[in-house]
Every structure is written in C-alpha cells, then in structure tokens.
Protein backbone atom coordinates (compact mmCIF):
# COMPACT_ATOMS: atom_id res chain seq x y z
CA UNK A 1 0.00 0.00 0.00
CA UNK A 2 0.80 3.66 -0.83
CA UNK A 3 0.06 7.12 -1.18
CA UNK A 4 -0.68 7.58 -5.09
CA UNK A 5 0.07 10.94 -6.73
CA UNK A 6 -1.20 10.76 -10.11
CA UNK A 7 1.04 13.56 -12.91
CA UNK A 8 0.02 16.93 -12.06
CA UNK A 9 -2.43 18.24 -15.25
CA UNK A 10 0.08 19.43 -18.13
CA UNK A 11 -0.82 23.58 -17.72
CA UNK A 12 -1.96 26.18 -20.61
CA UNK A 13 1.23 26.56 -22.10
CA UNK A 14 2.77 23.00 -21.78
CA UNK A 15 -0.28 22.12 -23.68
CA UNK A 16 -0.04 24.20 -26.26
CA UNK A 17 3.51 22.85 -26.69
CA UNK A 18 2.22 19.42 -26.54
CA UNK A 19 -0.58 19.96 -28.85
CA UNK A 20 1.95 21.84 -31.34
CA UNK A 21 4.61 18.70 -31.09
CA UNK A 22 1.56 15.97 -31.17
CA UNK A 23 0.37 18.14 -34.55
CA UNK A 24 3.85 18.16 -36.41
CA UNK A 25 3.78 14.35 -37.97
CA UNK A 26 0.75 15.98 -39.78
CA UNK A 27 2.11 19.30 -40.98
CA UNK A 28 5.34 17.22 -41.93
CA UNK A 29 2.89 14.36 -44.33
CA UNK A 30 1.00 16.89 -45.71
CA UNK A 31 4.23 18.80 -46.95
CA UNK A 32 5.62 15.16 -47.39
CA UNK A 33 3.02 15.66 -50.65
CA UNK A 34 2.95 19.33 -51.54
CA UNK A 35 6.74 19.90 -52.15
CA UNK A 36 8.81 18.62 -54.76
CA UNK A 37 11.21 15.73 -53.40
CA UNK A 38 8.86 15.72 -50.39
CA UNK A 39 9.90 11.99 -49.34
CA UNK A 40 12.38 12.91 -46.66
CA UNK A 41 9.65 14.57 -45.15
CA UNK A 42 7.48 11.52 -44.85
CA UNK A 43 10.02 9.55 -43.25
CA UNK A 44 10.37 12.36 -40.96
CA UNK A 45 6.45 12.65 -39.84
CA UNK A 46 7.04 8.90 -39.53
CA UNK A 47 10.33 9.21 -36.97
CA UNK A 48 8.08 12.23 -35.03
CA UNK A 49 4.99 9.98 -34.49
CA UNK A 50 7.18 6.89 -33.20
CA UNK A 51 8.98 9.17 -30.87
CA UNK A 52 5.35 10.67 -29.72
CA UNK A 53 4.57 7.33 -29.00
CA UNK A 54 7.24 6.51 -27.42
CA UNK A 55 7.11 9.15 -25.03
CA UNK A 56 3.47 8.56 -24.21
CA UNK A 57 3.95 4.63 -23.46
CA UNK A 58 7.37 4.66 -22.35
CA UNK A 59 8.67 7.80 -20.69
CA UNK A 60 5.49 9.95 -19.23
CA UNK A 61 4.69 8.67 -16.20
CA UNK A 62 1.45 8.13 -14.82
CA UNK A 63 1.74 8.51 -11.12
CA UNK A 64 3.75 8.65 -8.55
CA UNK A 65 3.55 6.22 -5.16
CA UNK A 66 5.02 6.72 -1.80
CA UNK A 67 5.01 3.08 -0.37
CA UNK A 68 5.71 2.40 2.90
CA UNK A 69 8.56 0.46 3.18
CA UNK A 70 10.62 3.54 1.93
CA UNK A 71 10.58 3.32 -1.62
CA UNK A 72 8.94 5.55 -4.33
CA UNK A 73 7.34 3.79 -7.41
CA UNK A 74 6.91 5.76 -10.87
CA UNK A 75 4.21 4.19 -12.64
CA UNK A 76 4.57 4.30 -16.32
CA UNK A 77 1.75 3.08 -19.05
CA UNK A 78 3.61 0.04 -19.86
CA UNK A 79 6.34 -0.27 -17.11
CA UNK A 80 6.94 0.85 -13.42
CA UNK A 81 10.35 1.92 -11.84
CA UNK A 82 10.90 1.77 -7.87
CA UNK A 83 13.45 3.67 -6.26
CA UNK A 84 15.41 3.10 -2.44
CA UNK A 85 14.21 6.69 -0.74
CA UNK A 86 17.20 6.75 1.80
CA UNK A 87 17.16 8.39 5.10
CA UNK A 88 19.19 11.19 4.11
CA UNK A 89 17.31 12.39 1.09
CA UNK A 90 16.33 16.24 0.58
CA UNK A 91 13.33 16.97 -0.58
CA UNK A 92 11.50 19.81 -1.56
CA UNK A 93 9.37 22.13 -3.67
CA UNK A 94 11.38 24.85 -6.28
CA UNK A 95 10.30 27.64 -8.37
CA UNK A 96 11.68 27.71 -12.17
CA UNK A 97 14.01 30.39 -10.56
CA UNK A 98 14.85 28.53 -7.74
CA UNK A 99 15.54 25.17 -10.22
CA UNK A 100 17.45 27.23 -12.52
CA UNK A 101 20.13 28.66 -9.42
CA UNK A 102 19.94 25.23 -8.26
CA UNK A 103 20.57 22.87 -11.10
CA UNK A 104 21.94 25.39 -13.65
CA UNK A 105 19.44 24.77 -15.71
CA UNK A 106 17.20 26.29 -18.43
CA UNK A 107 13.99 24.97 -19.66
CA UNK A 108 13.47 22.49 -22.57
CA UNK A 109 11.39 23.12 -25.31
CA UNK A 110 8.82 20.41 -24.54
CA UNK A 111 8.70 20.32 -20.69
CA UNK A 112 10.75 16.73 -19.61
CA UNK A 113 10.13 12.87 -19.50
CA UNK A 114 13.56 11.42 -18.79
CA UNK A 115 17.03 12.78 -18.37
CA UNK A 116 18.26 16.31 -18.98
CA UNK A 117 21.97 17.55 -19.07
CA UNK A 118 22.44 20.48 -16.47
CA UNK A 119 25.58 23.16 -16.23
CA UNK A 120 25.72 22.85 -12.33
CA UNK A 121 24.84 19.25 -11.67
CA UNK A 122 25.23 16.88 -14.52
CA UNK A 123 22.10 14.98 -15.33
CA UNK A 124 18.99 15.18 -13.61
CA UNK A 125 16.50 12.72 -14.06
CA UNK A 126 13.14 14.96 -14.51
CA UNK A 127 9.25 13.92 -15.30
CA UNK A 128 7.13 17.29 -15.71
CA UNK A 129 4.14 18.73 -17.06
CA UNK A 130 3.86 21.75 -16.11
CA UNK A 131 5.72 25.35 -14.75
CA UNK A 132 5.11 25.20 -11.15
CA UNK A 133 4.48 22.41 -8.16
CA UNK A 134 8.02 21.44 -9.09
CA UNK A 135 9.36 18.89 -6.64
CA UNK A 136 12.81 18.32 -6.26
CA UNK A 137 14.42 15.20 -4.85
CA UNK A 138 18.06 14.58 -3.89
CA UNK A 139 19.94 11.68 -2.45
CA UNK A 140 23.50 11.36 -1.99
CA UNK A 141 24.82 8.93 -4.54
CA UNK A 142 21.90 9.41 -7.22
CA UNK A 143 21.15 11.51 -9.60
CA UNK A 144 18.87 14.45 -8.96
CA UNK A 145 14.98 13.48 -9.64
CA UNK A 146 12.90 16.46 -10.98
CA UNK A 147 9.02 15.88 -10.99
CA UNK A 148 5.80 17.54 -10.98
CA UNK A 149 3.14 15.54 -8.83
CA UNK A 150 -0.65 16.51 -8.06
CA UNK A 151 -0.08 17.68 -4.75
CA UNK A 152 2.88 18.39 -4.52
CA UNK A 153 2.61 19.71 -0.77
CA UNK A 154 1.55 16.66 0.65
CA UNK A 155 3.86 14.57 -1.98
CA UNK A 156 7.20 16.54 -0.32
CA UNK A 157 5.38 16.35 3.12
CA UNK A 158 5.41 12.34 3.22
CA UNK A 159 8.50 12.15 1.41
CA UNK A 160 10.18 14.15 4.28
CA UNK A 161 9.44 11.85 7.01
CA UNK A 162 12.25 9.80 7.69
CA UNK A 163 10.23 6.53 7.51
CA UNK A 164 6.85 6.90 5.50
C-alpha cells in the first residue's frame, strides 16, 4: 500500500507545446506531398509519431507512489520503476528560478520525461508537465529526480518523514 500521486495536469502553455509537437507528424505528411522531393519529409512525420509514441507509453509517467517500506514507485503506461528513498534524502518544492540557481538549468522546449543535461549538476533525471508544483528530490549517490506531482505539498510532506 501507498500514497498515489497521479502527474500533475500538463498547464496552458505545456499544452499548447504538446498539442503543437503531437500536430507536427501531420504538418510534416501533408508537406511530405505538396513539395517537390517531399519523401524525406514523410520519413520524418514517420520518426516524429514513433517518438510521440514513445514518449506517451514509455517515458510519461502516470503517477507517482510513496510506499511504505521507503521506496517511491513511478508508474509508467507500460512499465513501473521503484526507487530506495534513503534516510538522508532532501526533498523539496522549487520555483523555475529557484531550479534554474539550483541545477543550472534552463527549460526544454517540450517540458521533460527522462534525463536532462544540467551546467551545475550533470544529469537530472526529470518527469514534468507543467511550470510550477516542481518537486525536487536529492539523495546522496543518485542523480537528482525532478518531478511535478498533483499535490505536490503533501507529496514533499510524506517524502520528508524519515520513515513513511
């Protein structure tokens, strides 16, 4: 058993990102057959829409779990990944401001499912869909974890305790 936090909702302007990425295999077929030589660009739409999918099934999580026995579990659509939370872990909420002193790090175009270079830390491992209720999670001997829960108070809350 657990405390579930499901991905917060992706907000207004990571949508609009989304919705602009998810819409590009289409722009790229239907220039595919209006310019000359188009072909390239067919086998392009193709290489976008297996990456979409890929990112869907594979690297945006669903949820987030706090178990009990000290371990968080990130639920995927087609896998799940469990990590050790050990005793000496910091955790807590950032701004993009905050993140950005922190981690050295500017934003991605397309918000973040999986790992992202940074100039101050290396890589940080970072699920997010949206701007703020950034959570931030650091334990010596791993790499930093960036994610964006639905509640993010209470997620940082139980993930403070020393045993949850």
């Amino acid at each position: 058993m657990g405390y579930t936090f499901a991905l917060a909702p992706m907000d207004r302007w990571m949508q609009v990102l989304t919705w602009g990425w998810v819409g590009m295999p289409l722009l790229l077929l239907v220039l595919a057959f209006v310019v000359p030589h188009g072909g390239g660009l067919f086998w392009l739409a193709l290489l976008v829409l297996v990456v979409n999918g890929l990112t869907w099934c594979r690297w945006r999580p669903t949820a987030f779990v706090v178990h009990e026995d000290n371990r968080l579990e990130i639920r995927f659509p087609t896998r799940r990944r469990w990590i050790d939370l050990q005793p000496e872990r910091q955790v807590r909420q950032v701004t993009p401001a905050e993140l950005t002193q922190e981690v050295g790090w500017q934003w991605p175009f397309l918000g973040g499912f999986g790992w992202l270079w940074t100039q101050r830390r290396g890589w940080v491992e970072a699920y997010i869909s949206r701007w703020d209720g950034l959570v931030l999670l650091q334990q010596p001997g791993r790499f930093p974890l960036l994610l964006t829960p639905s509640q993010p108070e209470r997620f940082v809350e139980l993930l403070q305790q020393r045993y949850c």
